[in-house]
N, C-alpha and C. Protein backbone atom coordinates (compact mmCIF):
# COMPACT_ATOMS: atom_id res chain seq x y z
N UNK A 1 137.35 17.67 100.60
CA UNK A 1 137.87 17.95 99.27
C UNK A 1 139.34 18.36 99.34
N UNK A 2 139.67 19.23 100.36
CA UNK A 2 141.38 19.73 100.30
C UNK A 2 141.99 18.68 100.94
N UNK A 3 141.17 17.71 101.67
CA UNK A 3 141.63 16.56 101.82
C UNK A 3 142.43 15.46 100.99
N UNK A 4 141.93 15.54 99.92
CA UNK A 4 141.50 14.63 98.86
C UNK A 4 142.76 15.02 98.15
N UNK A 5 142.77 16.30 97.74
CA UNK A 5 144.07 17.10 97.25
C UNK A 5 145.04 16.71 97.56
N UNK A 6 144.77 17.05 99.05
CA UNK A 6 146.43 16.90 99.49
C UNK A 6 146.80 15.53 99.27
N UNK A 7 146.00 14.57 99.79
CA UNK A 7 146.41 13.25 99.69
C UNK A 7 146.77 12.78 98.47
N UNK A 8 146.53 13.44 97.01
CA UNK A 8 146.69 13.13 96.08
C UNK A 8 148.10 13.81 95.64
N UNK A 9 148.46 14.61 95.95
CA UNK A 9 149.48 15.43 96.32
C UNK A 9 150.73 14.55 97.06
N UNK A 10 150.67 14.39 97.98
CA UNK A 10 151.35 13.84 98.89
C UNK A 10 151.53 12.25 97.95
N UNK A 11 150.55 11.97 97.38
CA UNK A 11 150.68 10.63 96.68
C UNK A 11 151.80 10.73 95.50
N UNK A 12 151.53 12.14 94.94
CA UNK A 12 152.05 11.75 93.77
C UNK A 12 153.57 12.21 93.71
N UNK A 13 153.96 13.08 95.15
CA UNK A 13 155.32 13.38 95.48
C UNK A 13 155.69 12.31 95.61
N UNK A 14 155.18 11.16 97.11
CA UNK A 14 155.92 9.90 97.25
C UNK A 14 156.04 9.52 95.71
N UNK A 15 155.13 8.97 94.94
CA UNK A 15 155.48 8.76 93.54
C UNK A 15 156.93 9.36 92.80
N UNK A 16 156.82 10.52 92.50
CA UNK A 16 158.19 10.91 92.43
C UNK A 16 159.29 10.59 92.91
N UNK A 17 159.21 10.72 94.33
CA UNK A 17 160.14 10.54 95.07
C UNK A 17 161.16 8.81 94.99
N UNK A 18 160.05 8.23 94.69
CA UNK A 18 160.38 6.60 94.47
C UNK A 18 160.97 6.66 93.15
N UNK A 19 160.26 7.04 92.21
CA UNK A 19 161.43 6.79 90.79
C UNK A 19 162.21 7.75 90.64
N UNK A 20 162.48 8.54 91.15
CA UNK A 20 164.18 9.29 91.35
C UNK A 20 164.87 8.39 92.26
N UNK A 21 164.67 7.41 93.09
CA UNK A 21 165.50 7.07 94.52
C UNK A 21 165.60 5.65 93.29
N UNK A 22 164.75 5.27 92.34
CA UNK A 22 164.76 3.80 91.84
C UNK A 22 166.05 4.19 90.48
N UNK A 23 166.07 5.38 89.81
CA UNK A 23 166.32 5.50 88.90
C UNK A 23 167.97 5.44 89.01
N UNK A 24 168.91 5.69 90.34
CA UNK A 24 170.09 5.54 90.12
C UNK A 24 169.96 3.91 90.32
N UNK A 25 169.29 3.84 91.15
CA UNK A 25 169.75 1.95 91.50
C UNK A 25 169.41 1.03 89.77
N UNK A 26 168.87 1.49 88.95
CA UNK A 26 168.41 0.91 87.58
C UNK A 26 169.56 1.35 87.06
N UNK A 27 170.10 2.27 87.09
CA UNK A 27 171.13 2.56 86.32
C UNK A 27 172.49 1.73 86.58
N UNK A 28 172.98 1.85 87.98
CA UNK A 28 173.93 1.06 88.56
C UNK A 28 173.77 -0.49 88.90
N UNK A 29 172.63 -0.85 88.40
CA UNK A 29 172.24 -2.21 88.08
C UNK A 29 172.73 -2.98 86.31
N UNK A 30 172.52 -1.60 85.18
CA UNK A 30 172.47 -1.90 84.45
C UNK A 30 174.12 -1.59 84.32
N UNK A 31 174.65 -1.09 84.65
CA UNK A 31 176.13 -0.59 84.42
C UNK A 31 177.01 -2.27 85.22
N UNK A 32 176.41 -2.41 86.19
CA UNK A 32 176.58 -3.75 86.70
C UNK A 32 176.55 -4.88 85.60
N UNK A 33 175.66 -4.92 85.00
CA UNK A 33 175.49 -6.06 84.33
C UNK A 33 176.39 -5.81 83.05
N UNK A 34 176.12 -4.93 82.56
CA UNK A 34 177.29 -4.49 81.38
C UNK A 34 179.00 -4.49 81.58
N UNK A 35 179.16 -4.37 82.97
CA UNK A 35 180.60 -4.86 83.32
C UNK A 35 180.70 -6.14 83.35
N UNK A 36 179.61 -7.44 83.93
CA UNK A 36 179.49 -8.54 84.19
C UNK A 36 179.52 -9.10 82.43
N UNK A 37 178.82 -8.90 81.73
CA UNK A 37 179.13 -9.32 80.61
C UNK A 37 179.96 -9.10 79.79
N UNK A 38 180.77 -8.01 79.96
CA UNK A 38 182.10 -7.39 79.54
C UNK A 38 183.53 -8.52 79.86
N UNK A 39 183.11 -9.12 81.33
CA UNK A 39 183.86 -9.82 81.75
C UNK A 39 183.52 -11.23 81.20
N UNK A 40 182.11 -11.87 81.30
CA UNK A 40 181.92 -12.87 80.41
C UNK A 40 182.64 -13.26 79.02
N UNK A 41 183.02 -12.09 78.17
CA UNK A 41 183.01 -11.70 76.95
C UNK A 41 184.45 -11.74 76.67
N UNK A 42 185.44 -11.17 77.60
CA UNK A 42 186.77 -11.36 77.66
C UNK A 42 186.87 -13.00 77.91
N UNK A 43 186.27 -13.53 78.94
CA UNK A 43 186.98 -14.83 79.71
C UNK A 43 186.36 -16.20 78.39
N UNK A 44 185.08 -15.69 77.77
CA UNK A 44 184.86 -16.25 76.44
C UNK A 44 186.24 -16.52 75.43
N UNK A 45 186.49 -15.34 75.17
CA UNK A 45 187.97 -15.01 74.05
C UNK A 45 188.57 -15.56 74.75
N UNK A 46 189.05 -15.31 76.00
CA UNK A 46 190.72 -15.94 76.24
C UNK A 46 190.12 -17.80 76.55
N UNK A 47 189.07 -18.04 76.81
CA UNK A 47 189.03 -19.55 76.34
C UNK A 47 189.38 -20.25 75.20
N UNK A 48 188.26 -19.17 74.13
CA UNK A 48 188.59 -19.70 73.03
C UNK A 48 190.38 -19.21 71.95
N UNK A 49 190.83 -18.67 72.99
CA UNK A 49 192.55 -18.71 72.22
C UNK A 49 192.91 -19.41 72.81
N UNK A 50 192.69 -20.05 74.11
CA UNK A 50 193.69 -20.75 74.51
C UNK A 50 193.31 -22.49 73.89
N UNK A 51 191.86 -22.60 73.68
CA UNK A 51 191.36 -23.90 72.92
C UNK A 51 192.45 -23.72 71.55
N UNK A 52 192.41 -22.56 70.90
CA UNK A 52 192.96 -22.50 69.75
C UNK A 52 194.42 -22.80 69.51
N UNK A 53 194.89 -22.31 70.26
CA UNK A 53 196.19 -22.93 70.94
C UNK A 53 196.85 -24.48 70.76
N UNK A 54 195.50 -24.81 71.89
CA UNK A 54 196.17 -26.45 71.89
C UNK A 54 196.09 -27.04 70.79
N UNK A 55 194.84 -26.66 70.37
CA UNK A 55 194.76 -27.47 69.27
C UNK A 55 195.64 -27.10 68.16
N UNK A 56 195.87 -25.88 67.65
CA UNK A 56 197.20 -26.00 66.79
C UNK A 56 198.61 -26.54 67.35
N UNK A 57 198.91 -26.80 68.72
CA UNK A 57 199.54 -27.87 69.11
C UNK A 57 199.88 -28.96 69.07
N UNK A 58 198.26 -29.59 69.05
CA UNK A 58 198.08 -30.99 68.93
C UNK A 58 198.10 -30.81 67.44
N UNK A 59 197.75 -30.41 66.43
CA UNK A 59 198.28 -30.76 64.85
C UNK A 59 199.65 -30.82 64.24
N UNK A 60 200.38 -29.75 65.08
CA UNK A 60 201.55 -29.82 65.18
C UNK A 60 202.54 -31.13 65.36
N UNK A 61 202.09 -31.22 66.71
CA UNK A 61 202.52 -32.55 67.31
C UNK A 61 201.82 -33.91 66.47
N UNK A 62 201.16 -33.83 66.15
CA UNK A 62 200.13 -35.11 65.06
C UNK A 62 200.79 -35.17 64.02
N UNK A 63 201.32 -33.58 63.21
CA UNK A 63 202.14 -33.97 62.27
C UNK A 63 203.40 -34.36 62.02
N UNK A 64 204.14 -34.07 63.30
CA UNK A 64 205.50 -34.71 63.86
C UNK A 64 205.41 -35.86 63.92
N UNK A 65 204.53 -37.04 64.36
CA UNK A 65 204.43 -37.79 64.71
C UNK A 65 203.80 -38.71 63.73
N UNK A 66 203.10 -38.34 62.64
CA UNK A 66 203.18 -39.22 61.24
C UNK A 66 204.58 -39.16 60.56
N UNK A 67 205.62 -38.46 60.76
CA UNK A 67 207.12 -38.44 60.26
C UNK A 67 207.60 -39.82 60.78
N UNK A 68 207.81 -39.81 62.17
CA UNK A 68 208.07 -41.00 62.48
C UNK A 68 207.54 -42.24 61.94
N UNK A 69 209.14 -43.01 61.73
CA UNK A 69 208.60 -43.96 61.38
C UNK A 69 208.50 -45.07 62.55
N UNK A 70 207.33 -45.78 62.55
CA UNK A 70 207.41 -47.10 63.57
C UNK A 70 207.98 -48.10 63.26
N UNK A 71 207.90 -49.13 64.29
CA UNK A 71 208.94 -50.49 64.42
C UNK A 71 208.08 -51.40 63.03
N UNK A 72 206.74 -51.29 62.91
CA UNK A 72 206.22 -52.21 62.26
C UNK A 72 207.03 -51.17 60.59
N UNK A 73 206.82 -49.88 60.04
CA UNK A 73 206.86 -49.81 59.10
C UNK A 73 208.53 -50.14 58.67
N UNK A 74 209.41 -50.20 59.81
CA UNK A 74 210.70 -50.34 59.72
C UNK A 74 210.82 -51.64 59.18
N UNK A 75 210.08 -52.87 59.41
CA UNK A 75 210.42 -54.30 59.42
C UNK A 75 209.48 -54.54 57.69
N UNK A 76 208.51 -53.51 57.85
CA UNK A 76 208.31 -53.58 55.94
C UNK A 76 208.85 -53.42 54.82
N UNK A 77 209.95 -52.56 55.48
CA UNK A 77 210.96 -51.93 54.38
C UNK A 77 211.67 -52.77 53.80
N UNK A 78 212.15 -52.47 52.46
CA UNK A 78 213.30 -53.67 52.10
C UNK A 78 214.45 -53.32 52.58
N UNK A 79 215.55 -53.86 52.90
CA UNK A 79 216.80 -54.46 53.88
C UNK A 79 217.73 -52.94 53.50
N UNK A 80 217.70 -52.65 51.42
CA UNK A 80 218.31 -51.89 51.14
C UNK A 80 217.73 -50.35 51.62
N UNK A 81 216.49 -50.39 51.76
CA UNK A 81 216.16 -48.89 52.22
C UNK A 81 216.68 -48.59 53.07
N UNK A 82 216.80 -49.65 54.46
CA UNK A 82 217.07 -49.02 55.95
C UNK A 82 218.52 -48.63 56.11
């Protein structure tokens, strides 16, 4: 019977003993991952400004480039426009 005790004893210290020794590694797991997605989360944004970027670039440049006039609309014109 004090057998039984103790062993139950001894069981339920190791018990303890394991989720105090588990409880920083859960924590510094989860602090881990919350930096990891922190970083996801930045490198997200600076993708999407730099997509945002080009592409107001390329409209830019698209709209520069309907100004120009080409060789074909030059030869449509009448003689007095050009």
């Amino acid at each position: 019977m004090a057998q039984e005790i103790n062993q139950k004893i001894l069981s339920y210290s190791n018990s303890q003993k394991q989720q105090h020794s588990q409880l920083p590694q859960k924590e510094s797991m989860e602090i881990i991952t919350q930096e990891y997605q922190n970083l996801i989360d930045k490198f997200s944004q600076e993708i999407f400004q730099a997509k945002q970027i080009k592409k107001e670039k390329n409209e830019k440049r698209s709209e520069r480039l309907k100004n120009i006039p080409t060789f074909t609309n030059l030869l449509q014109k009448p003689q007095l426009d050009r």
